[in-house]
Protein backbone atom coordinates (compact mmCIF):
# COMPACT_ATOMS: atom_id res chain seq x y z
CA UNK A 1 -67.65 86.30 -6.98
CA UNK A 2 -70.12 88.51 -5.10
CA UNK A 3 -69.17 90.66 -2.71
CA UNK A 4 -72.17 92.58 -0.66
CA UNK A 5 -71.89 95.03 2.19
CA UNK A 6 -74.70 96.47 4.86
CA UNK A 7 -75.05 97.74 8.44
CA UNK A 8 -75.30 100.87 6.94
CA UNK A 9 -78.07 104.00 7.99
CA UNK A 10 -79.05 107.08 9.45
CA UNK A 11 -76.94 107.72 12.87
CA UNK A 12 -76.43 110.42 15.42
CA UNK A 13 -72.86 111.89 16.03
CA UNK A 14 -71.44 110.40 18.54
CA UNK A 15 -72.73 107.05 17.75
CA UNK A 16 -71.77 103.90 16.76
CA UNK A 17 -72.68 101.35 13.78
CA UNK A 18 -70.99 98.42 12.57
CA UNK A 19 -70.96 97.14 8.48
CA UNK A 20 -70.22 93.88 7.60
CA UNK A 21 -69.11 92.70 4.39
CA UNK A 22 -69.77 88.94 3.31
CA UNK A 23 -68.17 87.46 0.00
CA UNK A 24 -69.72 84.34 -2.00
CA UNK A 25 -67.79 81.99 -4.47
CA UNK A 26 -64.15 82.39 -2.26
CA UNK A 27 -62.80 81.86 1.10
CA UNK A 28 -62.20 85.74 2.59
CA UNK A 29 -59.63 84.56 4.97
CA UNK A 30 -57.31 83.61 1.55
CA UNK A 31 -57.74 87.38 0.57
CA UNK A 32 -56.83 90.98 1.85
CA UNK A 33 -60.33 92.92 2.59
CA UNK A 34 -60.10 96.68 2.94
CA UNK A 35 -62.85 99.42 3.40
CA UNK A 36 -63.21 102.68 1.58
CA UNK A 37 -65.78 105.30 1.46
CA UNK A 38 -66.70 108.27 -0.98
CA UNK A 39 -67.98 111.03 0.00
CA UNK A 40 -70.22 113.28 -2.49
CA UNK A 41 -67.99 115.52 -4.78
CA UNK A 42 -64.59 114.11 -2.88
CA UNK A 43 -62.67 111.07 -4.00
CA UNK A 44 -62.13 107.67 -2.68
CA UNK A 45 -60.69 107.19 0.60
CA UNK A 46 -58.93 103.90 2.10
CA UNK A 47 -59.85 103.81 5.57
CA UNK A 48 -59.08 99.87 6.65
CA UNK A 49 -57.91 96.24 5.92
CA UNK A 50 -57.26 93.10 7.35
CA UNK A 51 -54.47 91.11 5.43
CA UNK A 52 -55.00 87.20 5.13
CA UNK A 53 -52.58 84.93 6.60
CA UNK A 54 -50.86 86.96 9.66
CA UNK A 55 -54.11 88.85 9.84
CA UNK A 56 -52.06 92.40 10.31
CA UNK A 57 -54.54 95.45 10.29
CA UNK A 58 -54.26 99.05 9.33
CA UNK A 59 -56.69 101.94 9.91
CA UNK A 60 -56.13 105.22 8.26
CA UNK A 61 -55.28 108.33 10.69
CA UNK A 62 -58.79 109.79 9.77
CA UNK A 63 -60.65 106.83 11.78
CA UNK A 64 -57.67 105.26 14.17
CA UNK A 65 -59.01 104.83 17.35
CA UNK A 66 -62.70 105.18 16.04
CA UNK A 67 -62.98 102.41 13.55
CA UNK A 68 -61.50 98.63 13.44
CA UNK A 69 -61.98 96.16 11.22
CA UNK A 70 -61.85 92.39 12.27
CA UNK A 71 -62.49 88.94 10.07
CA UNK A 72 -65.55 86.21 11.19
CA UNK A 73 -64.95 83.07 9.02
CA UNK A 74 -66.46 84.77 5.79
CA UNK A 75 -67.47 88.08 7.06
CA UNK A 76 -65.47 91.24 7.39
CA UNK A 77 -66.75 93.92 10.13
CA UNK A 78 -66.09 97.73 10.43
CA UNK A 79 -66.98 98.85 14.14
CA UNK A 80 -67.26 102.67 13.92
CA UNK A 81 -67.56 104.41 17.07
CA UNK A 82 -67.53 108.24 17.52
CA UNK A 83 -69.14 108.92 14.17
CA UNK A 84 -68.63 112.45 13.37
CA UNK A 85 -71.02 114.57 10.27
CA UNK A 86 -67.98 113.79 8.28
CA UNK A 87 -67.91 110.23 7.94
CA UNK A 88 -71.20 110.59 5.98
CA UNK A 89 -70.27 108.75 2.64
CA UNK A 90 -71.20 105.92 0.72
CA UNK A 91 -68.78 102.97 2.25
CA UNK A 92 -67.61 100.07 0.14
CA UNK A 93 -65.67 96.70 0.72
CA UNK A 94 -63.05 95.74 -1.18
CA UNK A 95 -61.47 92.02 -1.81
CA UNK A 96 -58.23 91.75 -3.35
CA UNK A 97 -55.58 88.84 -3.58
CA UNK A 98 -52.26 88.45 -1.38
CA UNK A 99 -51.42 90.98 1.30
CA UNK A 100 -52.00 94.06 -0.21
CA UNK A 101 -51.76 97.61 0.82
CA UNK A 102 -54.62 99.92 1.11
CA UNK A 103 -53.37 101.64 -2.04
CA UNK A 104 -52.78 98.81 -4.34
CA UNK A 105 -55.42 97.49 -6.77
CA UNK A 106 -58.24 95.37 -5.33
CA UNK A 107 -60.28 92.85 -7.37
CA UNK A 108 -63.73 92.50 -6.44
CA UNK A 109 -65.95 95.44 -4.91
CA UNK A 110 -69.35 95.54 -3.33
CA UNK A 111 -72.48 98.24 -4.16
CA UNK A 112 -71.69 99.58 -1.33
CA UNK A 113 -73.51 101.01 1.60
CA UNK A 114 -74.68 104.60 2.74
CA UNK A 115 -73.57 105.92 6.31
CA UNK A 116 -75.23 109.11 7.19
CA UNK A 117 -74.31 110.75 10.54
CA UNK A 118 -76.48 113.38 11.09
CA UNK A 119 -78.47 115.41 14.24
């Protein structure tokens, strides 16, 4: 299993830029995918998933409205919009059976991917 993220880079506030996450050696749509980001010196933060099966979403308060996730086949998408200095962190997908919760214990991560929003 190899899970690999990018879309990542250097964008303005205000902007927009949209990661994708693509899985090898499983179906995604059998799996909950959720993204999470770290910021330097602050810990992990759930910000999204996309349950498999009834394909139910949930965006943490901290991006609702800016940020949604949706599911291609075998790729996972984060459209952020509105990017603030603050959503500067180092953003990582995260593959984990049955419907989870963005707080339970996922299985497989990627190396994740650095977002920089910056003037």
């Amino acid at each position: 299993v190899h899970v690999v993220e990018s879309g990542g880079g250097l964008v303005q506030p205000g902007g927009s830029l949209r990661l994708s996450c693509v899985a090898s050696g499983f179906t995604m749509d059998a799996y909950t995918i959720a993204w999470f980001r770290q910021a330097p010196g602050k810990e992990r933060e759930g910000l999204s998933l996309i349950k498999n099966l009834d394909e139910t979403t949930y965006h943490a308060d901290s991006v609702k409205g800016r940020f949604t996730i949706s599911r291609d086949k075998n790729t996972v998408y984060l459209q952020m919009n509105s990017l603030k200095p603050e959503d500067t962190a180092v953003y990582y997908c995260a593959v984990g059976s049955g419907q989870l919760r963005i707080t339970d214990d996922y299985d497989y991560w990627g190396q994740g991917t650095q977002v920089t929003v910056s003037s």
